[in-house]
Protein backbone atom coordinates (compact mmCIF):
# COMPACT_ATOMS: atom_id res chain seq x y z
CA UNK A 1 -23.60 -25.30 -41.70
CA UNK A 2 -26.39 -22.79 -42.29
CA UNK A 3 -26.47 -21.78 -38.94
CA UNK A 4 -23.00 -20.34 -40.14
CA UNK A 5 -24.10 -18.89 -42.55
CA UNK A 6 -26.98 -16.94 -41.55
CA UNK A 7 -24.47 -15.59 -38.67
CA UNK A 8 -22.31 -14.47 -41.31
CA UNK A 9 -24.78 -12.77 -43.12
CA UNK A 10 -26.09 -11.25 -39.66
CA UNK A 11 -22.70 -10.07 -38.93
CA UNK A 12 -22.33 -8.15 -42.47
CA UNK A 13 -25.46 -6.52 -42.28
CA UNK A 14 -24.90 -5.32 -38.80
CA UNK A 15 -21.31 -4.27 -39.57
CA UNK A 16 -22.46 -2.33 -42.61
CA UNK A 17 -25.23 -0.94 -40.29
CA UNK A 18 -22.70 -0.06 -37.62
CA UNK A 19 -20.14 1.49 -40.11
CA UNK A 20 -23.19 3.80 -41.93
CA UNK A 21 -23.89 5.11 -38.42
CA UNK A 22 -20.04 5.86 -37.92
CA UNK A 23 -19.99 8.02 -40.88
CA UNK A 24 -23.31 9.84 -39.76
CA UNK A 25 -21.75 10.92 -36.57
CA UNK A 26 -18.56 11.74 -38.32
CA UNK A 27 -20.54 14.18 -40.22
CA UNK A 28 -21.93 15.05 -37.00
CA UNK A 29 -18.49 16.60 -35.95
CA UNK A 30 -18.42 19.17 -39.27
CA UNK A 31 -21.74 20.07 -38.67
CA UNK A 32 -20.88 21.21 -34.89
CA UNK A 33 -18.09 22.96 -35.71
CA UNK A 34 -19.68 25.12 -38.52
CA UNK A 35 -22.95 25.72 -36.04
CA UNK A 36 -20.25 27.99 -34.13
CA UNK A 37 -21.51 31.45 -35.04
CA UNK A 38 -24.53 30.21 -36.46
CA UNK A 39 -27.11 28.99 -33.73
CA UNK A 40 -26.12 28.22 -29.75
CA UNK A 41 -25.13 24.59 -28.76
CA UNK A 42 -28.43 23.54 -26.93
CA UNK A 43 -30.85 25.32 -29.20
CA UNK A 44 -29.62 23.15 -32.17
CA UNK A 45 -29.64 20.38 -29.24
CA UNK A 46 -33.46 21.28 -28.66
CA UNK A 47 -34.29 21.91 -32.57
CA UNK A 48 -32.78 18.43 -33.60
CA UNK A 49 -34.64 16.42 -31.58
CA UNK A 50 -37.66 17.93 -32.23
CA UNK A 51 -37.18 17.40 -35.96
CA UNK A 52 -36.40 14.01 -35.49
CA UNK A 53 -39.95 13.50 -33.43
CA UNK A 54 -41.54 14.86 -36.51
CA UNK A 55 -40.19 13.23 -38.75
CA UNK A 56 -40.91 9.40 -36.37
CA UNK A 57 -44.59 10.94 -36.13
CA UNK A 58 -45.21 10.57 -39.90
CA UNK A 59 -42.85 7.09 -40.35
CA UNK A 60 -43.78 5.34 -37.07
CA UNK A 61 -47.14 5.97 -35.76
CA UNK A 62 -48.19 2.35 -36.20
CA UNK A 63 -45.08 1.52 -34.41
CA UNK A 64 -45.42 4.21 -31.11
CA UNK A 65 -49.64 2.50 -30.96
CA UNK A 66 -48.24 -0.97 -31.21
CA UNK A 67 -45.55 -0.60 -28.55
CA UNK A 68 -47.39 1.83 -26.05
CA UNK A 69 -48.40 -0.90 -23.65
CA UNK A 70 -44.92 -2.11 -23.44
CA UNK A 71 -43.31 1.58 -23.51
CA UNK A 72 -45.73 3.06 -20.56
CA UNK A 73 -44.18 0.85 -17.99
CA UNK A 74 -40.07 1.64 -18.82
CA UNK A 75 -41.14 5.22 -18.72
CA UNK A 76 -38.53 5.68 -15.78
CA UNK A 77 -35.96 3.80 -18.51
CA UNK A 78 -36.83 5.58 -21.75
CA UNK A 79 -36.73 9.23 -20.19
CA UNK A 80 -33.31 8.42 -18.67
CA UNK A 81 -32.07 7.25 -21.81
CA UNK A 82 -33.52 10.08 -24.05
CA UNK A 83 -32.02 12.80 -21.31
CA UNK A 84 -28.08 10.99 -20.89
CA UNK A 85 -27.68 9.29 -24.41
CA UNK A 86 -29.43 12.02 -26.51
CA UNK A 87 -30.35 15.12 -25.01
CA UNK A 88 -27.02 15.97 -22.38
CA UNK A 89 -24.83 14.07 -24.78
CA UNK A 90 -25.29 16.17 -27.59
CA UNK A 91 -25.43 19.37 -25.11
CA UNK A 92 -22.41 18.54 -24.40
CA UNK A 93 -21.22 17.81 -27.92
CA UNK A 94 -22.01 21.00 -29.76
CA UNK A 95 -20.46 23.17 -26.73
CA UNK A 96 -17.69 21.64 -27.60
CA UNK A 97 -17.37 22.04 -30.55
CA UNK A 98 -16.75 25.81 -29.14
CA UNK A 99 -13.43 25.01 -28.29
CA UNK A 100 -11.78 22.47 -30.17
CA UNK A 101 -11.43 20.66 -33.70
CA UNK A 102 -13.56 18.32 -35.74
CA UNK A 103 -10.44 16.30 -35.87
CA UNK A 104 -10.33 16.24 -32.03
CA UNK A 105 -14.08 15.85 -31.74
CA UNK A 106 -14.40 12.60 -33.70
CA UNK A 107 -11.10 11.14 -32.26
CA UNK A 108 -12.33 11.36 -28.51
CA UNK A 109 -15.32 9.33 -29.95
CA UNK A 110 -12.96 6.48 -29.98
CA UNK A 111 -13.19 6.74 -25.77
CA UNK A 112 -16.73 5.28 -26.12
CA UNK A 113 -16.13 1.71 -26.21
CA UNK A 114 -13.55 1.78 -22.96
CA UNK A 115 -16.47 3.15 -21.12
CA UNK A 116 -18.76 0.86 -22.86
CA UNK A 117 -16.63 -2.33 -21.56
CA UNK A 118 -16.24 -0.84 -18.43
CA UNK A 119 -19.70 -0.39 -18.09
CA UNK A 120 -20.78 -3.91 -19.01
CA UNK A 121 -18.41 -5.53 -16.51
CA UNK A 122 -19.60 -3.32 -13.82
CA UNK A 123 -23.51 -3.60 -14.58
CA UNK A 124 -23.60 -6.98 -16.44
CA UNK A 125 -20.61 -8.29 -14.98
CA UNK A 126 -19.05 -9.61 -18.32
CA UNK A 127 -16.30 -11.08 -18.80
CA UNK A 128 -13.50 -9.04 -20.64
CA UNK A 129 -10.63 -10.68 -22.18
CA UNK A 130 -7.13 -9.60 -21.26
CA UNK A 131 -6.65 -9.33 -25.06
CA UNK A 132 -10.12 -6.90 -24.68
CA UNK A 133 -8.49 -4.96 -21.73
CA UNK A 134 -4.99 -4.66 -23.62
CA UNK A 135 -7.11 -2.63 -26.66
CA UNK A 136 -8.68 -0.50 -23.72
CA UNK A 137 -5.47 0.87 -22.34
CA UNK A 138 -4.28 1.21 -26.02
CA UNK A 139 -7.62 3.16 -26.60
CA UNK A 140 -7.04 5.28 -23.72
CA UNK A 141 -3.65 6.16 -24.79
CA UNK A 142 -4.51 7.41 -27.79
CA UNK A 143 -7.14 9.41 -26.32
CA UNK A 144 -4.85 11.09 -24.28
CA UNK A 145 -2.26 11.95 -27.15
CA UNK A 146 -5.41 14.14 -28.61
CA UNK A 147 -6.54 15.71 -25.26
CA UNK A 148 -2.78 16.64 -24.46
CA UNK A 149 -2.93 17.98 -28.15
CA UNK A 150 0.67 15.91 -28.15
CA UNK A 151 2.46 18.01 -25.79
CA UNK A 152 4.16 15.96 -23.10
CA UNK A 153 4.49 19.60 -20.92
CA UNK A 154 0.31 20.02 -21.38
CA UNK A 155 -0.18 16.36 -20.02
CA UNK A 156 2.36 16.33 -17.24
CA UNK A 157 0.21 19.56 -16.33
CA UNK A 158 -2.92 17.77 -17.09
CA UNK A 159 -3.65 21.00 -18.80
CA UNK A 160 -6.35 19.46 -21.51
CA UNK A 161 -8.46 21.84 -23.53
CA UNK A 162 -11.83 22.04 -22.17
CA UNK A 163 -13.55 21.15 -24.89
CA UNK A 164 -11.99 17.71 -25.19
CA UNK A 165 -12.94 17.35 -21.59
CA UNK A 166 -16.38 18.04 -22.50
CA UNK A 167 -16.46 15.45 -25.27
CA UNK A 168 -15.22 12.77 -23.13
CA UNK A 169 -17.72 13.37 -20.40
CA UNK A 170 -20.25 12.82 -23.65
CA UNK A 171 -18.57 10.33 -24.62
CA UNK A 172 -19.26 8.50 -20.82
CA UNK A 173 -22.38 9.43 -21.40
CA UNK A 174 -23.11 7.95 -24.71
CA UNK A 175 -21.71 4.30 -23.66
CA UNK A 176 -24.06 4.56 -20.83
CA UNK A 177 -27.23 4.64 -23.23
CA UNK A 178 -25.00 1.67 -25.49
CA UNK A 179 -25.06 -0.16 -22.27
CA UNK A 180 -28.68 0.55 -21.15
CA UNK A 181 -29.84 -1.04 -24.86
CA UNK A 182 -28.62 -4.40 -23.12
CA UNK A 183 -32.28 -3.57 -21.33
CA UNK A 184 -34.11 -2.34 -23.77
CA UNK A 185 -38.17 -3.25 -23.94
CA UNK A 186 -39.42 -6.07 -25.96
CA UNK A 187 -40.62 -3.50 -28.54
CA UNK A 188 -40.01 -2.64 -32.07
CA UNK A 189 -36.63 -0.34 -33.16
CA UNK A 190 -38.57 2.20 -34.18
CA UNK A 191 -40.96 2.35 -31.42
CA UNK A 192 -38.70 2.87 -28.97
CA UNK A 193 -36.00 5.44 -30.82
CA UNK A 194 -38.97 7.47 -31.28
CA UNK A 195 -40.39 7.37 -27.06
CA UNK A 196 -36.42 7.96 -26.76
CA UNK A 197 -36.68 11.24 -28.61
CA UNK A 198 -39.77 12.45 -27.28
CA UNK A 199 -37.87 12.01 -23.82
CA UNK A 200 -34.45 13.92 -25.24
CA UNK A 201 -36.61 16.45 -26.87
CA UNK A 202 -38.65 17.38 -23.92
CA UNK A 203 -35.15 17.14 -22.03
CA UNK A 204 -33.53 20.14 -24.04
CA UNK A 205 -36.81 22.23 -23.28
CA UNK A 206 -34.90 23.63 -19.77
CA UNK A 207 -31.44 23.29 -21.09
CA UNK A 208 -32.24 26.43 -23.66
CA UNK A 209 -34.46 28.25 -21.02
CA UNK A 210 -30.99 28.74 -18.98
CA UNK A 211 -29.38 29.43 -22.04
CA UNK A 212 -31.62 31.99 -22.90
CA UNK A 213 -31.41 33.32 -18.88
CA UNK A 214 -27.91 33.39 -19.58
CA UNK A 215 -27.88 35.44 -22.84
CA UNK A 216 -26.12 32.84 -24.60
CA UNK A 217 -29.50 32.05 -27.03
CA UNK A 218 -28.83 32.45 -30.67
CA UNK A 219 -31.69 32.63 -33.45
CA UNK A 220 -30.47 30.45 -35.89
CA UNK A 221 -29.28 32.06 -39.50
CA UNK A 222 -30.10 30.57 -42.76
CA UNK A 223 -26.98 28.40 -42.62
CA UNK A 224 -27.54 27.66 -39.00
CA UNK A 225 -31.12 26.14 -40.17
CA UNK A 226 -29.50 24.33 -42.83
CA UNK A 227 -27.25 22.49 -39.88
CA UNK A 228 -30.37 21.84 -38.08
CA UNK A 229 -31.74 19.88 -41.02
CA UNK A 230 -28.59 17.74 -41.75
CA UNK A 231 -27.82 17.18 -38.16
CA UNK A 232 -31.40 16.09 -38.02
CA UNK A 233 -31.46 13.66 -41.05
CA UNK A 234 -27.94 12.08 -40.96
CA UNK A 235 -26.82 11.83 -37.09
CA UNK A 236 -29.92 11.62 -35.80
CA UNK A 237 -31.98 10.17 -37.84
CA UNK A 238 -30.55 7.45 -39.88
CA UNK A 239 -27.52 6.72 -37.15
CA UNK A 240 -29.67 6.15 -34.37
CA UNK A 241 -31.57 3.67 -36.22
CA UNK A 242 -28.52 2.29 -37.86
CA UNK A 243 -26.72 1.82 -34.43
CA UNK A 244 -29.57 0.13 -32.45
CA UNK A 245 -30.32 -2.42 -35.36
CA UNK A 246 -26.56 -2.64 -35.21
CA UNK A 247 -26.38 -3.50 -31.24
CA UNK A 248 -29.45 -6.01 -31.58
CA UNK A 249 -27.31 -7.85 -33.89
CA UNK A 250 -23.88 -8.35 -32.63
CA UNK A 251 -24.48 -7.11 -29.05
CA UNK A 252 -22.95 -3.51 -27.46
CA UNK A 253 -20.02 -4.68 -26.68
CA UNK A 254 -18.98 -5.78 -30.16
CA UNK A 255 -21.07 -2.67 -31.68
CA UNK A 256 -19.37 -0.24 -29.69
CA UNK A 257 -16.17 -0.79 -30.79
CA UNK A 258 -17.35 0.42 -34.53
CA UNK A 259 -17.87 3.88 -32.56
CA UNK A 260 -14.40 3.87 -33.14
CA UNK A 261 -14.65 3.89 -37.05
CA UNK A 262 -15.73 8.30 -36.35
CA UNK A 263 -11.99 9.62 -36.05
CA UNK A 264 -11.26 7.84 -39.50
CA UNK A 265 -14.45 9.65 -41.01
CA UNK A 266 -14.12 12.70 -38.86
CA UNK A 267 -10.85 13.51 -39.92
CA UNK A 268 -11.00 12.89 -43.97
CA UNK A 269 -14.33 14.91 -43.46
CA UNK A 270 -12.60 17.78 -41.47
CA UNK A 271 -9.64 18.22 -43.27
CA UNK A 272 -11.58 17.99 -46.75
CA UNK A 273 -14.29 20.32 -45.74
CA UNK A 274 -13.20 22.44 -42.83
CA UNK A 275 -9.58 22.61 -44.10
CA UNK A 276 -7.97 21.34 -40.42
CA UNK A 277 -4.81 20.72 -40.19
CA UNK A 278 -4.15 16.82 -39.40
CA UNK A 279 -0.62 16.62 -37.17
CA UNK A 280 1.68 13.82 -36.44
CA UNK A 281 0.09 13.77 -32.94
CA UNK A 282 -3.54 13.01 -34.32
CA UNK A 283 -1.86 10.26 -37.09
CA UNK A 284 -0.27 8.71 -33.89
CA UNK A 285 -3.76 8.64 -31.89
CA UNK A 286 -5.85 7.57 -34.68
CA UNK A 287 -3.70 4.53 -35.35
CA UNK A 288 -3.84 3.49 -31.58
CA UNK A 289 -7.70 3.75 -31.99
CA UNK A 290 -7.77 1.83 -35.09
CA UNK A 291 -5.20 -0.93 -33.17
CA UNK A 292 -7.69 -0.60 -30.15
CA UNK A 293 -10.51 -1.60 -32.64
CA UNK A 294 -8.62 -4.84 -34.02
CA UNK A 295 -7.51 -5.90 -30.21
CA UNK A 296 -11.16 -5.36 -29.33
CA UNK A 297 -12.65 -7.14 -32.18
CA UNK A 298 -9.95 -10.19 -31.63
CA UNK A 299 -10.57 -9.82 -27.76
CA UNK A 300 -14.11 -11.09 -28.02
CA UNK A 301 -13.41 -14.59 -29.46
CA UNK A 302 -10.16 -14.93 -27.12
């Protein structure tokens, strides 16, 4: 009986974790649209990260000394991680953000725990209920409802906006990093988010030289370095943490699904703030995401 319990009470923390780090990345979609205009994509990729490191130098030295032993031999690990689930991920992410909606941006999100699943069967080989793989298809459907933008003509042409292609490639490469935390070091949260950043950070360093070689580097304006701050604080910052406590918890499979908890955030937030218009087409995705969540969620225990 209080074995029970104290899974209970795991499971609430981690979902309230999991659901805080939802609405971070949700906020994460207004922020990249209103960056258009106001700094490039990978200088705000190369600018966030680096706040972040600050701000881990001053919170978790003590961890980063603790943990170095540990950390020095998954080097090869923690770089990849840093450069696919941080660094190209958000590259991707804020360009775009170029070329399609908030709305669109957090919806796709939802894609990340199909890739997740498939990417635990085909690394860890686990077993996926057909209950599980009913919430995938589901999943994918509604993905393709927002890539198509709801036009049966654009998907029978595959004609998809580029930007939603872009943010499913991210979102590919994001379940790849959920997956790789099934690997993770024996070392503290902290410890290794921050040798994770320090990898992404050092990552965006040639990603904004070739911007700036291909005259797409913009200075950031006052508003653009207000972005850089929030993005800093909310999505990267308190998410990150949030979402690996989260997956230590409960596991990725189970804490990927809550990924899909962004389009419900990311569309309140967009229309609220940004004023985007929410069609029949993104109602009818979002509530295949939301079933995909429930089917996923019920899947596990099946």
């Amino acid at each position: 009986m209080p074995v029970e319990t104290h899974s209970s009470h795991g499971n609430g923390r981690a979902y309230i974790l999991l659901a805080t780090a939802a609405l971070c990345w949700a906020g994460n979609a207004i922020f990249g649209r209103l960056a258009v205009g106001e700094i490039s994509p990978l200088l705000l990729v190369s600018f966030r990260w680096l706040g972040v490191l600050l701000l881990l130098c001053v919170f978790a030295r003590q961890h980063i000394s603790r943990d170095w032993p540990i950390l020095r031999t998954r080097l090869p690990f923690v770089c990849a991680m840093g450069a696919l689930g941080f660094a190209i991920f958000n590259a991707l992410f804020y360009v775009a953000a170029h070329s399609t909606t908030a709305i669109n941006l957090g919806i796709l999100q939802g894609s990340v725990p199909v890739f997740v699943i498939i990417g635990m069967f085909v690394v860890f080989r686990t077993h996926v209920t057909k209950v599980q793989l009913a919430g995938v298809f589901i999943t994918i459907v509604g993905v393709t409802i927002v890539g198509s933008g709801g036009s049966w003509a654009r998907l029978s042409a595959l004609a998809f906006n580029i930007g939603d292609l872009l943010m499913i490639a991210a979102c590919a490469l994001y379940a790849g990093y959920t997956v790789g935390l099934r690997r993770r070091p024996a070392v503290s949260s902290l410890g290794l988010f921050t040798a994770i950043v320090a990898a992404a950070f050092v990552t965006t360093i040639p990603l904004v030289g070739i911007e700036a070689m291909l005259g797409q580097l913009q200075w950031p304006t006052p508003k653009g370095w207000v972005i850089i701050a929030l993005v800093t604080l909310f999505p990267s910052f308190l998410a990150q943490i949030c979402f690996m406590q989260g997956v230590s918890l409960i596991g990725p499979n189970r804490a990927g699904v809550f990924v899909n908890l962004v389009p419900v955030f990311a569309s309140i937030l967009a229309v609220v703030f940004l004023r985007e218009a929410f069609e029949l087409f993104h109602a009818a995705a979002l509530g295949l995401v939301l079933f995909g969540i429930w089917l996923s969620e019920r899947g596990k225990t099946a």
